[in-house]
N, C-alpha and C. Protein backbone atom coordinates (compact mmCIF):
# COMPACT_ATOMS: atom_id res chain seq x y z
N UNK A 1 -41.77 1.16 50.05
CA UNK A 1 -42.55 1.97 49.14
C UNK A 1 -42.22 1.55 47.70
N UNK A 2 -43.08 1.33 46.42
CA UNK A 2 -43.45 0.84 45.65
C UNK A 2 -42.65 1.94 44.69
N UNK A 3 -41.67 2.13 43.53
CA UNK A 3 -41.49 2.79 43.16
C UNK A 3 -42.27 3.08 41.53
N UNK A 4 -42.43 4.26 41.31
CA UNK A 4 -43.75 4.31 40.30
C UNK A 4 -43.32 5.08 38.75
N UNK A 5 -41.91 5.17 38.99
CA UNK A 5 -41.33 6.09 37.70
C UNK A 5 -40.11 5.47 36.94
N UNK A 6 -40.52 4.12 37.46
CA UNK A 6 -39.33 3.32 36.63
C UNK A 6 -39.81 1.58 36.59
N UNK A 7 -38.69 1.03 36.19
CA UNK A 7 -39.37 -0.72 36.32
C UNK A 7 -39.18 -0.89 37.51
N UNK A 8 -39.77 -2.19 37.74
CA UNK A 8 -39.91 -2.70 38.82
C UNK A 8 -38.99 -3.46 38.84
N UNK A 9 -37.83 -3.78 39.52
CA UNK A 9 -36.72 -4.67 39.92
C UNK A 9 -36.76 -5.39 41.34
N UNK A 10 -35.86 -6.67 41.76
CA UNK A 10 -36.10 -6.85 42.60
C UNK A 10 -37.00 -7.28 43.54
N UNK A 11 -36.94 -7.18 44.53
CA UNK A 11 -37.99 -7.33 45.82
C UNK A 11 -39.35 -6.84 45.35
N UNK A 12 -39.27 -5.27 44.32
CA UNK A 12 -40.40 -4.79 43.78
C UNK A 12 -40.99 -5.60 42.49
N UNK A 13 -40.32 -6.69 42.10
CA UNK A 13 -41.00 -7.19 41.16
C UNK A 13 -41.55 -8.28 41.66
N UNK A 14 -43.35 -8.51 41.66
CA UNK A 14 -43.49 -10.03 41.87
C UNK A 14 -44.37 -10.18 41.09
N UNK A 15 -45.07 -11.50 41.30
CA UNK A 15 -46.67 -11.89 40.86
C UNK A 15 -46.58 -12.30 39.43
N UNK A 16 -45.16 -12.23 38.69
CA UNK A 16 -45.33 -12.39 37.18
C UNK A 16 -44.52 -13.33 36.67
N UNK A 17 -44.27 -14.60 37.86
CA UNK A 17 -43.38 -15.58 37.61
C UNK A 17 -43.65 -16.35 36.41
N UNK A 18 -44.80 -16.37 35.97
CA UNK A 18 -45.33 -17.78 34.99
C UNK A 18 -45.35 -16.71 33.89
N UNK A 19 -45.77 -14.98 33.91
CA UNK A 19 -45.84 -15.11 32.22
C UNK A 19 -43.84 -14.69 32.28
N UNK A 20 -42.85 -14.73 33.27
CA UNK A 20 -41.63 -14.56 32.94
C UNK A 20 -41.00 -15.91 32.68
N UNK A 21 -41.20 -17.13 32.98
CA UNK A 21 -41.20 -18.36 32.58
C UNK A 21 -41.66 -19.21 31.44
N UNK A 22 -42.65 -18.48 31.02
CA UNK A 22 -43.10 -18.86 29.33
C UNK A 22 -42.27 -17.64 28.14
N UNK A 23 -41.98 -16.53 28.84
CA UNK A 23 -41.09 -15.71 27.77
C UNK A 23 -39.58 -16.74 27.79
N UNK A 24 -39.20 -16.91 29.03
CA UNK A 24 -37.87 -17.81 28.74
C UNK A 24 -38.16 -19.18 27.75
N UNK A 25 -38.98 -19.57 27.72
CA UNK A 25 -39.09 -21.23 27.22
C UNK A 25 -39.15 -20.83 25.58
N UNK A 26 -40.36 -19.81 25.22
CA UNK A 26 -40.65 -19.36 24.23
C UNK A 26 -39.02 -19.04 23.62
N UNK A 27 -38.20 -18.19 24.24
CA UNK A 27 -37.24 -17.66 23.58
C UNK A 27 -35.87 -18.35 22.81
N UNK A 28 -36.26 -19.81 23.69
CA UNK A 28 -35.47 -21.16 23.08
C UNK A 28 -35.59 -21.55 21.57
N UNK A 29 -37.18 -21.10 21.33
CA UNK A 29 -37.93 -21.79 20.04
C UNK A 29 -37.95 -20.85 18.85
N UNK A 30 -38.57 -19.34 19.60
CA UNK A 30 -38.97 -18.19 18.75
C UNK A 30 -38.45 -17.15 19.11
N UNK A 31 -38.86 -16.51 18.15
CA UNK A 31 -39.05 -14.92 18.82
C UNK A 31 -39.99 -14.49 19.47
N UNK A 32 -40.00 -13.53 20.42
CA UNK A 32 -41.06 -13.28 21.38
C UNK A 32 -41.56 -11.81 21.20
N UNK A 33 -43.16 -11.40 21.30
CA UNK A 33 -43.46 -9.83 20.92
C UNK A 33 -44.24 -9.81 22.26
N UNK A 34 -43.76 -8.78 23.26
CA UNK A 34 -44.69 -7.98 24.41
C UNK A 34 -45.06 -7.33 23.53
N UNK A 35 -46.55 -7.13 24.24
CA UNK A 35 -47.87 -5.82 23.45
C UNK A 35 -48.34 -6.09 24.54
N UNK A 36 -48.36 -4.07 25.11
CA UNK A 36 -49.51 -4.25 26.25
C UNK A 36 -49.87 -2.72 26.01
N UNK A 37 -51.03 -2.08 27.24
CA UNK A 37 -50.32 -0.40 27.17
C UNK A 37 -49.25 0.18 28.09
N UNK A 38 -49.65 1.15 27.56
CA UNK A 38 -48.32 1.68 28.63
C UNK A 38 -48.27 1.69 30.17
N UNK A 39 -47.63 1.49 30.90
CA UNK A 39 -47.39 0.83 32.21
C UNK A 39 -47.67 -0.17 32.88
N UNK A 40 -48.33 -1.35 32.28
CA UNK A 40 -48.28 -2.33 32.39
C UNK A 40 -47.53 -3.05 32.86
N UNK A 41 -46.04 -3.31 32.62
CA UNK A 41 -45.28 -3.65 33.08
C UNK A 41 -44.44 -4.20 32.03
N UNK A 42 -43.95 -3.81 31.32
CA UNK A 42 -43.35 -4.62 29.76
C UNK A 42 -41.46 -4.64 30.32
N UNK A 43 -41.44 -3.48 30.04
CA UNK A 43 -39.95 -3.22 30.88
C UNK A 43 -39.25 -3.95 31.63
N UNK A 44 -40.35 -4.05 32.96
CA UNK A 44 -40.03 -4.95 34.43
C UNK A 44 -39.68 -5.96 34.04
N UNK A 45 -40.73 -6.98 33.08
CA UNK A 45 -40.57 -8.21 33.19
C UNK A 45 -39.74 -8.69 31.44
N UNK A 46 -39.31 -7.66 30.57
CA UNK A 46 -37.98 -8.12 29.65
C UNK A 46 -36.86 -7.80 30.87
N UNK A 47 -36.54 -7.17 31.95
CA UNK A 47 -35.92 -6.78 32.76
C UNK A 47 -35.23 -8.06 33.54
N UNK A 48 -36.46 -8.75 33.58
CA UNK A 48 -35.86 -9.47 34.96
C UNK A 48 -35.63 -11.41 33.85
N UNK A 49 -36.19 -10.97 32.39
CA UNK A 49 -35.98 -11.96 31.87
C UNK A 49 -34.59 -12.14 31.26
């Protein structure tokens, strides 16, 4: 079961390998700004970066 009141960690995080792979590369060079709305997933994936 999918948990819905927190980030997504883990086993529960998928599908967001490539934009979590361009925040790492980016973060070599620059600074990086997430903008999304809310629950999107912003959290999860500074989380797992």
């Amino acid at each position: 079961m999918l948990q819905v009141s927190g980030p997504a960690m883990g086993k529960d995080f998928f599908d967001r390998e490539k934009e979590v792979e361009e925040i790492v590369q980016s973060l070599g060079k620059d600074n990086v700004l997430l903008v999304a709305p809310r629950r999107y997933g912003k959290t999860s994936v500074m989380g797992t970066v």
